[in-house]
Protein backbone atom coordinates (compact mmCIF):
# COMPACT_ATOMS: atom_id res chain seq x y z
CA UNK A 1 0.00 0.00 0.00
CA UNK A 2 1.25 2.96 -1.28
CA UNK A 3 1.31 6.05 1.81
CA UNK A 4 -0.91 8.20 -0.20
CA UNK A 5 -3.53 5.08 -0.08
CA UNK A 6 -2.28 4.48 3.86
CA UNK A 7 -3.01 7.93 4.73
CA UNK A 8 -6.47 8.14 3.27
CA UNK A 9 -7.52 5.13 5.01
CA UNK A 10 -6.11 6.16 8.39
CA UNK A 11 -8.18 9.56 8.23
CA UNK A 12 -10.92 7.75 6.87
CA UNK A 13 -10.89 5.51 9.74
CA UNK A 14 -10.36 8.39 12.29
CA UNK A 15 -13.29 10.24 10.34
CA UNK A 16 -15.93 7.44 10.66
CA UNK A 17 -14.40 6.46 14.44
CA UNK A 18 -15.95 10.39 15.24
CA UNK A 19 -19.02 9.38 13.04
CA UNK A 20 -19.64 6.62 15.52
CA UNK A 21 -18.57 8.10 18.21
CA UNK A 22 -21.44 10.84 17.93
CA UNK A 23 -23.77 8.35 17.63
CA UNK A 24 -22.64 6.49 21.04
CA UNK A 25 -23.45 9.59 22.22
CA UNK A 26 -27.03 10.14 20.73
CA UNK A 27 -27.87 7.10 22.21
CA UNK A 28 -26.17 6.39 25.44
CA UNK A 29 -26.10 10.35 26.77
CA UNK A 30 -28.97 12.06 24.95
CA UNK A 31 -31.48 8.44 24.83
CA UNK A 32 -31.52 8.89 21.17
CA UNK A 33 -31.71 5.09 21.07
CA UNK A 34 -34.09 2.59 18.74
CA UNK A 35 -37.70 2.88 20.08
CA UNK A 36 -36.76 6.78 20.40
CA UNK A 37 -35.44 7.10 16.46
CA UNK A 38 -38.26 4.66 15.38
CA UNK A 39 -40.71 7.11 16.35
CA UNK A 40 -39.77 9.88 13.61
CA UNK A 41 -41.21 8.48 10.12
CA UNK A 42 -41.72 11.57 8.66
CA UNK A 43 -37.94 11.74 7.43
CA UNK A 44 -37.04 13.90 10.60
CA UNK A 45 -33.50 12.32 11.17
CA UNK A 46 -32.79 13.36 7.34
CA UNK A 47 -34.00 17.01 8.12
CA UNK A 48 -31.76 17.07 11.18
CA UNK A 49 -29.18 15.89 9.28
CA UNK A 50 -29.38 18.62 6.40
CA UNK A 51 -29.75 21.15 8.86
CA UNK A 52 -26.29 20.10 10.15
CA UNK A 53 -24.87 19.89 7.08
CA UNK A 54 -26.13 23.36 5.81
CA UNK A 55 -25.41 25.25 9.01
CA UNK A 56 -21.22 23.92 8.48
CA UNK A 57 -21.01 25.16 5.12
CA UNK A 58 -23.14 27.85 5.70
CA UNK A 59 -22.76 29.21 9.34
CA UNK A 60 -23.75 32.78 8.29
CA UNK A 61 -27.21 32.08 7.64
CA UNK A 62 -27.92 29.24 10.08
CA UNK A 63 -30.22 30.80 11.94
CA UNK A 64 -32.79 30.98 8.71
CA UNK A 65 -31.27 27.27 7.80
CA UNK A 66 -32.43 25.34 11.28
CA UNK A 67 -35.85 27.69 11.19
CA UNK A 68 -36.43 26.06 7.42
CA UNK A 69 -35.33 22.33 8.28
CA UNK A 70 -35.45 21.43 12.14
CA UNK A 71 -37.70 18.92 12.58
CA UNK A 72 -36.97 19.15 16.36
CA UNK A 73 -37.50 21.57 19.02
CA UNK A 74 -34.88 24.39 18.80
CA UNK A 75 -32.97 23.68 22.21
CA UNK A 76 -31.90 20.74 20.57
CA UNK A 77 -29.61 22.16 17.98
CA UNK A 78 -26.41 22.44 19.06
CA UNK A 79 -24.40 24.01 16.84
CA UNK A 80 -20.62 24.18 17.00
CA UNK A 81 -18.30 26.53 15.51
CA UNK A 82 -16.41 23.75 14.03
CA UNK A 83 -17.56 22.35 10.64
CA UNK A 84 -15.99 18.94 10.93
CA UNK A 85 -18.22 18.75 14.43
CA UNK A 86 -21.27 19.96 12.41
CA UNK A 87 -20.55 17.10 9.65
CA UNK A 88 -20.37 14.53 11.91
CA UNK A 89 -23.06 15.69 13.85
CA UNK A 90 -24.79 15.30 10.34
CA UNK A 91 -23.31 11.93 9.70
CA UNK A 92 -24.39 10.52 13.04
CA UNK A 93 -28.01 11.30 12.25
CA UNK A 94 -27.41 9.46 8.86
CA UNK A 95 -26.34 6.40 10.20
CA UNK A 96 -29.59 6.95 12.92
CA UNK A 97 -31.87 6.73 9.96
CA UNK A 98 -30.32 4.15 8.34
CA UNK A 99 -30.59 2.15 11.20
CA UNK A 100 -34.30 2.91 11.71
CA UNK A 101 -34.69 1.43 7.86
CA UNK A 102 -32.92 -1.59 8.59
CA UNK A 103 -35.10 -2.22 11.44
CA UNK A 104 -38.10 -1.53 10.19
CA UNK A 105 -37.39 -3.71 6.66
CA UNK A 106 -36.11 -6.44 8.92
CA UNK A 107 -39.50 -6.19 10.97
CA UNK A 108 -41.56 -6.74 7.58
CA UNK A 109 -39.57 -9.60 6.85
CA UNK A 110 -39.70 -11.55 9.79
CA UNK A 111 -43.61 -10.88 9.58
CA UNK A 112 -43.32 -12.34 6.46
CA UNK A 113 -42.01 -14.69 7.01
CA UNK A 114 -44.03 -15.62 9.53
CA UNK A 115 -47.35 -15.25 7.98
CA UNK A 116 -45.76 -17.48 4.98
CA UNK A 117 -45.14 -20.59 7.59
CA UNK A 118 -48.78 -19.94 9.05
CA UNK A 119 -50.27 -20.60 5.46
């Protein structure tokens, strides 16, 4: 492995290592946790998620960015004044949603599979 290739993949690792760090901390210290993210159909963890995203890249109109896509009550933006914070802020909520779609696919297919061995 060449040490262009060897870097990338260390600060990719230390990258997602934050990303999953974050969300340790959604779940264990702010109860974002399964039953709590299954709750929010309505695409709310995406919206969170943008707003993160848009308030890092945009910080000088994030006031008008969270009042357009926070799909949460506004004490719980926390904004930071450091972008890569913001992102994987951003990221966390990703990988929240994309959790709450595994689960819920994997809840249709055990109950169908069930219903198919009642038949």
């Amino acid at each position: 492995m060449n040490s262009a290739v060897a870097q990338s993949s260390s600060s990719a690792r230390s990258v997602l290592t934050s990303v999953y760090n974050e969300r340790l901390n959604q779940i264990f210290n702010n109860g974002y946790d399964a039953n709590h993210d299954d709750m929010h159909r309505n695409a709310e963890l995406l919206y969170a998620a943008v707003t993160y995203l848009l308030a890092a890249i945009q910080p000088d109109v994030a006031d008008h960015i969270v009042q357009t896509y926070w799909p949460f009550e506004l004490e719980y933006f926390k904004p930071s004044v450091i972008p890569q914070k913001m992102l994987t802020v951003a990221a966390a909520f990703v990988v929240a949603e994309i959790e709450r779609i595994n689960r819920l696919e994997d809840a249709q297919n055990d109950t169908a599979v069930m219903s198919s061995t009642v038949d």
